[in-house]
Protein backbone atom coordinates (compact mmCIF):
# COMPACT_ATOMS: atom_id res chain seq x y z
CA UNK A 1 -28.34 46.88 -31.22
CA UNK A 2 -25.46 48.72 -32.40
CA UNK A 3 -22.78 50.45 -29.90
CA UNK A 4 -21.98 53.99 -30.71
CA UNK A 5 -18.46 54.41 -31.84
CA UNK A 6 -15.97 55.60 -29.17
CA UNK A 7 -14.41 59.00 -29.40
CA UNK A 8 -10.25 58.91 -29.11
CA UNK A 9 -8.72 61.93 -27.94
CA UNK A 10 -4.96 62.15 -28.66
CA UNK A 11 -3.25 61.58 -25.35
CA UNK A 12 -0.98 64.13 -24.13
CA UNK A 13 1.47 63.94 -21.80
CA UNK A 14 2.17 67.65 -21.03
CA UNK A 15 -0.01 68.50 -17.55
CA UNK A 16 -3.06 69.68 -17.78
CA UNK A 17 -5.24 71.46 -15.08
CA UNK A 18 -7.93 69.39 -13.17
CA UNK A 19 -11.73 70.32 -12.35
CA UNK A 20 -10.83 70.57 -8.90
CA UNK A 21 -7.83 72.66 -9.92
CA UNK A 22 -4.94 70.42 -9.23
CA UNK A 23 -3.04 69.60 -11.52
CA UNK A 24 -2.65 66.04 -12.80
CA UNK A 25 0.30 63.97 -14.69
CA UNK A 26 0.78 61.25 -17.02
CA UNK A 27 -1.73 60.14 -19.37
CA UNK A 28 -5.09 61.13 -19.41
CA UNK A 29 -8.25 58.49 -19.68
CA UNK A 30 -10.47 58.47 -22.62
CA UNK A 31 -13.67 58.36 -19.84
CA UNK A 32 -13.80 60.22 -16.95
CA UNK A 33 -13.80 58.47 -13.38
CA UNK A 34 -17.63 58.78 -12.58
CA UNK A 35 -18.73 57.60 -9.24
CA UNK A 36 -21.37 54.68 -9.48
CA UNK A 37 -24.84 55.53 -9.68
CA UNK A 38 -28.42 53.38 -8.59
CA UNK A 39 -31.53 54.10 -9.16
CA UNK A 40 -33.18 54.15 -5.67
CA UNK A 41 -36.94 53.18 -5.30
CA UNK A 42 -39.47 55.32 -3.69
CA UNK A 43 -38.33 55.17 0.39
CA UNK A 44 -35.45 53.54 0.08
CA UNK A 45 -32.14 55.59 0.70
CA UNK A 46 -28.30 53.98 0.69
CA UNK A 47 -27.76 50.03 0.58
CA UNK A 48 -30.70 47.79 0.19
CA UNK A 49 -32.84 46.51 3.37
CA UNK A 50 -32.32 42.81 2.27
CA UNK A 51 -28.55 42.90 2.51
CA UNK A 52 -29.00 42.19 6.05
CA UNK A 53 -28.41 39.12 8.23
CA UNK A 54 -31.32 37.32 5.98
CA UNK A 55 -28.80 36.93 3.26
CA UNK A 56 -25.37 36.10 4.89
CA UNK A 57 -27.55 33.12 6.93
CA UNK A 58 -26.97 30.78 3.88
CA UNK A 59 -24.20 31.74 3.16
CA UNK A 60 -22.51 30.98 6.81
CA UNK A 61 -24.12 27.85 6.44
CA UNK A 62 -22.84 26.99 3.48
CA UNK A 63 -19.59 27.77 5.15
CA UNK A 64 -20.07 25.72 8.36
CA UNK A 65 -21.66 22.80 6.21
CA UNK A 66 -18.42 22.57 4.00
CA UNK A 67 -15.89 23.04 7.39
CA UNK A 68 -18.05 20.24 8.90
CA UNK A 69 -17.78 18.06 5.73
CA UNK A 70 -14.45 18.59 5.50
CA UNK A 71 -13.43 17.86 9.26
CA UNK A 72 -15.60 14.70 9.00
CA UNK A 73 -14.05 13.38 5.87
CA UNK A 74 -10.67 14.06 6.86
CA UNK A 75 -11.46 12.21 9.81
CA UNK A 76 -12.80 9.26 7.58
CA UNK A 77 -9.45 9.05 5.94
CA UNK A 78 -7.32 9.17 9.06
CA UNK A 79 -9.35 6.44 10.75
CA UNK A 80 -9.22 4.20 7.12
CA UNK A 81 -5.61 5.11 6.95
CA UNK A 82 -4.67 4.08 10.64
CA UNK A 83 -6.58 0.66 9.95
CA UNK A 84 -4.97 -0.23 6.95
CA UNK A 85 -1.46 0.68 8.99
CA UNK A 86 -1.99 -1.73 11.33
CA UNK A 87 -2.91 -4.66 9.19
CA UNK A 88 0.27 -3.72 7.47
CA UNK A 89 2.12 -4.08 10.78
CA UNK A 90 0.35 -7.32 11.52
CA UNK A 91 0.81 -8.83 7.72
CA UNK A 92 5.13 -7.92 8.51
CA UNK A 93 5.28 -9.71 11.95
CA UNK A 94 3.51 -12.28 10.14
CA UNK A 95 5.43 -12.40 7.38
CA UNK A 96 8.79 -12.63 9.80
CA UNK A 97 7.60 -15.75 11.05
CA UNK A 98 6.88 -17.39 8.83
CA UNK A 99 10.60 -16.83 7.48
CA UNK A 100 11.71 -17.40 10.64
CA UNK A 101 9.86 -20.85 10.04
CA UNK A 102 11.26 -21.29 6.39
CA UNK A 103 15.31 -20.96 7.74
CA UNK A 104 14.09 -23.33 10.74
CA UNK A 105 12.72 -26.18 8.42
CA UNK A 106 15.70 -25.78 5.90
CA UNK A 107 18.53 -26.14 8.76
CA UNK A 108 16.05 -29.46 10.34
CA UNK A 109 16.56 -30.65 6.68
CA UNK A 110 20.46 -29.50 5.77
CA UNK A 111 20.87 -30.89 9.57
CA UNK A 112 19.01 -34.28 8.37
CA UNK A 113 20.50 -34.99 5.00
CA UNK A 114 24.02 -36.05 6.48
CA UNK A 115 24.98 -39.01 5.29
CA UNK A 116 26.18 -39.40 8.93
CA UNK A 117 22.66 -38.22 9.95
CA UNK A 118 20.89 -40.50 7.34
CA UNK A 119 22.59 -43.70 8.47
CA UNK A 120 21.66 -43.31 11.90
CA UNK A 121 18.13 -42.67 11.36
CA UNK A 122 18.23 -45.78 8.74
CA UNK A 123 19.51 -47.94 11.72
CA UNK A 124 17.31 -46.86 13.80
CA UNK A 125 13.88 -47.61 11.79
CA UNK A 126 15.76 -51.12 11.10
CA UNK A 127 17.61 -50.44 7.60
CA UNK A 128 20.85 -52.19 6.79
CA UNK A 129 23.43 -51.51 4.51
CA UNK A 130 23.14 -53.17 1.09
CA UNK A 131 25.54 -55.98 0.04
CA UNK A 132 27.58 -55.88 -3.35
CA UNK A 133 24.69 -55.40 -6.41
CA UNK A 134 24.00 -57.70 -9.23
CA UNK A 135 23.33 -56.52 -12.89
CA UNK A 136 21.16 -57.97 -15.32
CA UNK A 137 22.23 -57.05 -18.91
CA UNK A 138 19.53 -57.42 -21.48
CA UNK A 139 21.09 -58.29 -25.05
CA UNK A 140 19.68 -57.22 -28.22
CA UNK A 141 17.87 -60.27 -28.85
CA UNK A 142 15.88 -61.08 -25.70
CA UNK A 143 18.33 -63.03 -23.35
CA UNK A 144 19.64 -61.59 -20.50
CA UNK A 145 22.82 -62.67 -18.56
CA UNK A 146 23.22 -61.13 -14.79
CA UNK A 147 27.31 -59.53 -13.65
CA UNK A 148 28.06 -60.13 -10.39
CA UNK A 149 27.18 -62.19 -7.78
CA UNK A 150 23.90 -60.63 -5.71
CA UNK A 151 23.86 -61.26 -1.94
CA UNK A 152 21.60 -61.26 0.56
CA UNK A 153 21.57 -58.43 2.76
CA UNK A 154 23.01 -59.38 6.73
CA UNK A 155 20.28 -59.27 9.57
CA UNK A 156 19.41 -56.49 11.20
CA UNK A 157 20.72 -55.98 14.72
CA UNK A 158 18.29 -55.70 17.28
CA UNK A 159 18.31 -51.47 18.25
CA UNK A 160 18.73 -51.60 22.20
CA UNK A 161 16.00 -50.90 24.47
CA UNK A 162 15.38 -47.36 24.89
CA UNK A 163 16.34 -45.85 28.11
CA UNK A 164 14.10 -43.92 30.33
CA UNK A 165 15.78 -40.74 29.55
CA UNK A 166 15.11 -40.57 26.32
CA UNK A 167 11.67 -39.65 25.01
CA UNK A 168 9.39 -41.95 23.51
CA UNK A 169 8.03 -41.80 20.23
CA UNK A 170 4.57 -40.24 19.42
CA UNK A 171 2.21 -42.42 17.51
CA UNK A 172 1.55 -41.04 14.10
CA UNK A 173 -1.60 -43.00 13.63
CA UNK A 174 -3.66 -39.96 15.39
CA UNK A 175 -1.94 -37.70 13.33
């Protein structure tokens, strides 16, 4: 179907007298203003009979439905979010101890690795010091000749008997 081709009329701006009488400015419309029209079954005078509560009940319901979704999901996300908060608290006190742990262990061992520290543990678990060492050069063909004079390390000296204050030492074997 074809559309009729609109008529222009050349737009003036010079005032021009309304129906009504009054007189209008500016530019004038190609269409009049009509007021909108329905055709009206037998009966039936202004709006419709169905535009009653009947049709705005699904549509409030819709409305409540998606408020109530939306409350309950929000709700969801807060409670996931407030979880996950406190297992992030819980993983940084962790996390604090154990490097609280890590510096403790490292100043046992800087503490321990003394050579003061070291000898005193050796003479306690029995060590001595070691005499003057003895080399044994291998020449090119097979026979080896030994530098130095080797000799024997000196006895250990009994460790004196623990006193009562001091505390005894755990066996490891149930360890």
């Amino acid at each position: 179907m074809t559309t009729p081709a609109r008529r222009t009329t050349t737009r003036s701006t010079t005032p021009r007298p309304h129906r009504t009488g009054a007189v209008r400015t500016g530019t004038l419309r190609s269409t009049p203003i009509r007021p909108h029209l329905w055709v009206v079954p037998d009966g039936e005078t202004g709006r419709r009979l169905r535009s009653g509560p009947r049709r705005r009940a699904p549509f409030v319901l819709l409305v409540v439905a998606l408020l109530l979704g939306t409350t309950l999901g929000l709700l969801f996300l807060n409670t996931a979010i407030a979880v996950d908060s406190l297992k992030a608290t819980q993983l940084r006190t962790e996390n604090a101890q154990r490097e609280q742990d890590i510096q403790r262990l490292q100043q046992r061992v800087v503490n321990g690795s003394t050579p003061e520290q070291l000898a005193g543990d050796a003479a306690k678990a029995g060590m001595v010091p070691a005499g003057p060492p003895a080399y044994l050069v291998i020449q090119p063909d097979g026979s080896s000749t030994v530098r130095g004079t080797a000799q024997p390390a000196p006895e250990p000296v009994a460790p004196p008997p623990a006193s009562s204050s001091s505390p005894a030492v755990p066996d490891r074997a149930g360890d």
